[in-house]
N, C-alpha and C. Protein backbone atom coordinates (compact mmCIF):
# COMPACT_ATOMS: atom_id res chain seq x y z
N UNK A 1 0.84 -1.16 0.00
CA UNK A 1 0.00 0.00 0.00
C UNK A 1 0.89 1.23 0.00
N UNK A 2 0.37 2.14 -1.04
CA UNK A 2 1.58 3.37 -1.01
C UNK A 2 1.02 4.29 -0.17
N UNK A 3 1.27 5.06 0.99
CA UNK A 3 1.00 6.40 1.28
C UNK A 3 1.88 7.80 0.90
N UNK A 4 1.37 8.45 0.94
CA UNK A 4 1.70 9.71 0.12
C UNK A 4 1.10 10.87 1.43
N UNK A 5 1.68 11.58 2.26
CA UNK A 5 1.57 12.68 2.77
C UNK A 5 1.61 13.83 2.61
N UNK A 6 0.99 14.54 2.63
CA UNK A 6 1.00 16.67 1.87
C UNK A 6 0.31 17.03 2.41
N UNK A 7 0.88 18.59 2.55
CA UNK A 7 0.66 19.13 3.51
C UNK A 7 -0.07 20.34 2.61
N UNK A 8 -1.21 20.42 2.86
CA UNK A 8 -2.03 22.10 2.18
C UNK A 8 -3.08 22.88 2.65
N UNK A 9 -2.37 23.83 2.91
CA UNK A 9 -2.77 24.81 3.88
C UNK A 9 -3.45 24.89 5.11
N UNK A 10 -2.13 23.93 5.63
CA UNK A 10 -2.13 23.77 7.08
C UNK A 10 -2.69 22.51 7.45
N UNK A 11 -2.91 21.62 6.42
CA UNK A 11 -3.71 20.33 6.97
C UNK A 11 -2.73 19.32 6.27
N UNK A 12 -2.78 18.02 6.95
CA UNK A 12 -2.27 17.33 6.49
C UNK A 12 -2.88 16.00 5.98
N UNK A 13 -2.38 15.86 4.40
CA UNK A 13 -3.68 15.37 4.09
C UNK A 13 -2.93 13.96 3.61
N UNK A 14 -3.96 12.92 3.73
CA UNK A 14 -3.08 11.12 3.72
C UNK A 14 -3.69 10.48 2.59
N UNK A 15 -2.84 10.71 1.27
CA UNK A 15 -3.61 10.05 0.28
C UNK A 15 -3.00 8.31 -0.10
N UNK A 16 -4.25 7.27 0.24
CA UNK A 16 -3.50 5.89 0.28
C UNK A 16 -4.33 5.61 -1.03
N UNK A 17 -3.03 4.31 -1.56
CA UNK A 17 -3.48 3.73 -2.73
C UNK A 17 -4.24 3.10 -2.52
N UNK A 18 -5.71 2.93 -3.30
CA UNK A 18 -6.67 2.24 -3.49
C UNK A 18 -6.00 0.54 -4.27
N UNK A 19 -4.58 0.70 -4.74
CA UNK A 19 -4.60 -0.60 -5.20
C UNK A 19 -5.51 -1.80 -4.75
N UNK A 20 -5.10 -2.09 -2.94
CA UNK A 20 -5.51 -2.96 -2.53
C UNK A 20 -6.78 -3.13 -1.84
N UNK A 21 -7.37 -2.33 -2.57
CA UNK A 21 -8.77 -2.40 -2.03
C UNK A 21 -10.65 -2.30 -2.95
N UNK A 22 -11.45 -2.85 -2.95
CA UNK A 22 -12.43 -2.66 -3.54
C UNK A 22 -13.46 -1.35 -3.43
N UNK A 23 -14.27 -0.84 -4.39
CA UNK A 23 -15.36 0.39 -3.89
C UNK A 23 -16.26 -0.61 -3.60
N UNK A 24 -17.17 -0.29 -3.15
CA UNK A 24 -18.15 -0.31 -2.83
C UNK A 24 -19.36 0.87 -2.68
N UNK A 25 -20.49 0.90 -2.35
CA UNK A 25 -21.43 1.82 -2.46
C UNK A 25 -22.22 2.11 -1.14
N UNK A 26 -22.26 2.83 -0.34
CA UNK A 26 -22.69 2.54 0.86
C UNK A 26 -24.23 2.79 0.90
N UNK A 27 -25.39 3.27 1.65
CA UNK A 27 -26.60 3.29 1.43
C UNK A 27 -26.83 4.77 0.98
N UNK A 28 -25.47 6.33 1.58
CA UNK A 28 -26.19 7.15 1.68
C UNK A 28 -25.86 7.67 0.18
N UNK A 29 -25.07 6.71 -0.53
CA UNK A 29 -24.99 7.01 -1.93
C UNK A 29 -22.98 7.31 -2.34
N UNK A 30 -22.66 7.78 -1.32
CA UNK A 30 -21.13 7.68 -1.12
C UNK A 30 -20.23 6.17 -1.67
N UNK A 31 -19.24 6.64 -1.82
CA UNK A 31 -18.33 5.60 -2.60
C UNK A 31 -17.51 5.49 -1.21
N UNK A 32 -17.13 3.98 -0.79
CA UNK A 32 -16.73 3.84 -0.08
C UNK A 32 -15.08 2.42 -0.32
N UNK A 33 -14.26 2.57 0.51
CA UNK A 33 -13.35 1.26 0.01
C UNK A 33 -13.27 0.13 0.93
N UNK A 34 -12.80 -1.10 0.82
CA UNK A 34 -12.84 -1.77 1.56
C UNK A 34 -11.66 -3.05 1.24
N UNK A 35 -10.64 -3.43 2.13
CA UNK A 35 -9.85 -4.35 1.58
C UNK A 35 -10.59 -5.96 1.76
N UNK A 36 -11.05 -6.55 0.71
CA UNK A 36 -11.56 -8.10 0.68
C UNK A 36 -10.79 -8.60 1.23
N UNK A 37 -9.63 -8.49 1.81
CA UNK A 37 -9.08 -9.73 2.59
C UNK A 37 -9.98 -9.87 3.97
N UNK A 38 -9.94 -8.55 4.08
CA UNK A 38 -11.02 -8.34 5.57
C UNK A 38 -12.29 -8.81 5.66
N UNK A 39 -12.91 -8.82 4.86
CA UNK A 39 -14.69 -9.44 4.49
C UNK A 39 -14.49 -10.66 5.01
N UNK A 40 -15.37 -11.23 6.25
CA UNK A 40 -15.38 -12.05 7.07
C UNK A 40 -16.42 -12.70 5.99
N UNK A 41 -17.91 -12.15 5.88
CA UNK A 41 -18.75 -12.84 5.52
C UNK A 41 -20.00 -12.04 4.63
N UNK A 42 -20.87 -12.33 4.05
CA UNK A 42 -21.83 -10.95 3.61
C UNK A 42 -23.28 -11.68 3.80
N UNK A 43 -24.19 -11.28 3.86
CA UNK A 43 -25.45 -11.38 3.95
C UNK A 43 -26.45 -10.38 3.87
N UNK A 44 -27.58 -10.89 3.08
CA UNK A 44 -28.64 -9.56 2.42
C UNK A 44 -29.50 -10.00 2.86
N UNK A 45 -30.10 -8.75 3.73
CA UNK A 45 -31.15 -8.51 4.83
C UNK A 45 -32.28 -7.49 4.65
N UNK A 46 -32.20 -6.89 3.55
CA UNK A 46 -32.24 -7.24 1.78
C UNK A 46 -31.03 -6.45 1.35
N UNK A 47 -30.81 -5.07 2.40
CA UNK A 47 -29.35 -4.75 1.55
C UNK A 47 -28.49 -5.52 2.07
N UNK A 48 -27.29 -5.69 1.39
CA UNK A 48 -26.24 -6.35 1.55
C UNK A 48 -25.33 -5.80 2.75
N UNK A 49 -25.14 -6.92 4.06
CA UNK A 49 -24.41 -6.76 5.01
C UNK A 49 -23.19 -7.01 5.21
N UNK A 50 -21.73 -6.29 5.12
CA UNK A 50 -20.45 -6.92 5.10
C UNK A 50 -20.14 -7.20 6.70
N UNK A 51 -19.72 -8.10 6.74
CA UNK A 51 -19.11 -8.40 8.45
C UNK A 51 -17.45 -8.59 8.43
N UNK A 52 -16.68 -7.39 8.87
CA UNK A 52 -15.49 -7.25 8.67
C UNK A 52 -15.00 -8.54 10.00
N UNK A 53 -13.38 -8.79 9.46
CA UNK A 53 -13.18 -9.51 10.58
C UNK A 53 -12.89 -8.54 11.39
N UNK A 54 -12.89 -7.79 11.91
CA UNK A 54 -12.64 -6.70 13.65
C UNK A 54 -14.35 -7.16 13.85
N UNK A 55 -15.17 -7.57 13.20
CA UNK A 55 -16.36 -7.72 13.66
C UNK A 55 -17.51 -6.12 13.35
N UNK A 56 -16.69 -5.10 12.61
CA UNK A 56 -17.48 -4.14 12.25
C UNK A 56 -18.29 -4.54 11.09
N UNK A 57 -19.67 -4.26 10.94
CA UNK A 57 -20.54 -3.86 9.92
C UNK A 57 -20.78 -3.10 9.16
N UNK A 58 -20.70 -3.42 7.35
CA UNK A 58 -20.82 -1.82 6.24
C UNK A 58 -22.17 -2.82 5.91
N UNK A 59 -23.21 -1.96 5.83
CA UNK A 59 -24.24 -1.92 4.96
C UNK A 59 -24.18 -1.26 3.93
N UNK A 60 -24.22 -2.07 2.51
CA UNK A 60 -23.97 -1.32 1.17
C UNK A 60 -24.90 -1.87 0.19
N UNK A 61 -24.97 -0.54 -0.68
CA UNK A 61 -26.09 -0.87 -1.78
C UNK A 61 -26.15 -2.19 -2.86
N UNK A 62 -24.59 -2.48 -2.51
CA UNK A 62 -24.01 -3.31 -3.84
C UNK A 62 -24.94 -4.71 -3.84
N UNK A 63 -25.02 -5.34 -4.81
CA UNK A 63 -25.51 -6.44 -4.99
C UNK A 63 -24.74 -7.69 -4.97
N UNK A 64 -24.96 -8.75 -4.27
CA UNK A 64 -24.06 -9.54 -3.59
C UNK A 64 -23.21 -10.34 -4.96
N UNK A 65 -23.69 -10.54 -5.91
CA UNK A 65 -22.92 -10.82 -6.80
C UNK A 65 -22.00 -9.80 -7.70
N UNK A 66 -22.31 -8.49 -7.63
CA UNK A 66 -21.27 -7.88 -7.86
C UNK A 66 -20.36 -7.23 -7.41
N UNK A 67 -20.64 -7.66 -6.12
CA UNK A 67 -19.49 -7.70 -5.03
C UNK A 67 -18.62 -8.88 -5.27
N UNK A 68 -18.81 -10.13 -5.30
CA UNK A 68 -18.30 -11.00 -5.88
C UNK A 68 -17.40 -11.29 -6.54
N UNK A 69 -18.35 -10.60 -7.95
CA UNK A 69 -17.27 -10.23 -9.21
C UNK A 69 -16.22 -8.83 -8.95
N UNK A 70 -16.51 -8.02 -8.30
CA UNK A 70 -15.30 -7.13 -7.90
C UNK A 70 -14.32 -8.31 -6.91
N UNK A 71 -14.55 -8.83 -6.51
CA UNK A 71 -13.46 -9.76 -5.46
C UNK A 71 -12.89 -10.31 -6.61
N UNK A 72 -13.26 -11.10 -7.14
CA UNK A 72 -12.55 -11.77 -8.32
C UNK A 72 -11.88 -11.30 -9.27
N UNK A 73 -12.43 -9.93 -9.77
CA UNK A 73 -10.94 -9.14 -10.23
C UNK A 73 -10.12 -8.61 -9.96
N UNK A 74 -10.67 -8.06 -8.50
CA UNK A 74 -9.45 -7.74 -7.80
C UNK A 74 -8.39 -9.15 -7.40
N UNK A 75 -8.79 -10.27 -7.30
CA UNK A 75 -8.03 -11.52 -6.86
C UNK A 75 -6.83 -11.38 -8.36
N UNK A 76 -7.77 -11.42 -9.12
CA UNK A 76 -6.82 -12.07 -10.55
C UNK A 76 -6.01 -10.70 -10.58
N UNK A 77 -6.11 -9.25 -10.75
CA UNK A 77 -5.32 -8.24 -10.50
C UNK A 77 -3.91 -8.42 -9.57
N UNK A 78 -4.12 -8.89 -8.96
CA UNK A 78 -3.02 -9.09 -7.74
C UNK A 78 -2.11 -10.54 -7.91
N UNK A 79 -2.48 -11.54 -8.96
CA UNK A 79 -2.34 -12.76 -8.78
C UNK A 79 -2.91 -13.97 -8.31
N UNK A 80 -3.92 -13.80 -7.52
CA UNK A 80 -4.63 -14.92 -6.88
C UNK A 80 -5.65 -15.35 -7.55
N UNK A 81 -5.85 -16.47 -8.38
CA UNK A 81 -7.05 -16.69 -9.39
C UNK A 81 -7.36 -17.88 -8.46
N UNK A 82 -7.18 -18.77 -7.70
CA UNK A 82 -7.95 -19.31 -6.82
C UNK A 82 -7.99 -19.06 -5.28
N UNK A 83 -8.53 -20.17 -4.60
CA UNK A 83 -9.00 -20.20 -3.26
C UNK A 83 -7.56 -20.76 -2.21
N UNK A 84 -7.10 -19.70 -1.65
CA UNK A 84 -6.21 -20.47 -0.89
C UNK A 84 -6.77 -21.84 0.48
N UNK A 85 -5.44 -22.57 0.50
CA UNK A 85 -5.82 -23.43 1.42
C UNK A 85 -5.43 -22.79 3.04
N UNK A 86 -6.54 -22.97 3.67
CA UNK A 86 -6.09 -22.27 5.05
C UNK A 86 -6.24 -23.41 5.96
């Protein structure tokens, strides 16, 4: 992950690479990111519930299969075209 620090006018501002991470859409219409390694689990309650592993909750607009398919290109992007063994 690259960070990049700058400083403008008087604030200091932390711009991180999105490489490793997916958007997502949250409910209030905002674009939001999220690293899939973290996605514990998802479930639609009808919107779609992410359960991070720290155990925090994003409720997002996205539709559970194209959440999916964003995981999967982000997997093949990075190298990982299958399921590791854990």
């Amino acid at each position: 992950m690259k960070i990049i620090i700058e400083i403008y006018k008087k604030k200091i501002i932390i711009i991180i690479s999105l490489k490793h991470m997916i958007d997502v859409m949250r409910l209030d219409g905002k674009k939001y990111w999220v690293n899939p390694h973290m996605i514990e689990s998802m479930e639609s309650t009808p919107d779609l519930t992410l359960t991070m592993l720290s155990g925090r909750k994003i409720i997002v607009k996205n539709s559970p299969e194209d959440l999916i398919e964003k995981i999967i290109k982000y997997r093949r992007d990075i190298g990982i075209e299958r399921q590791e063994v854990l």
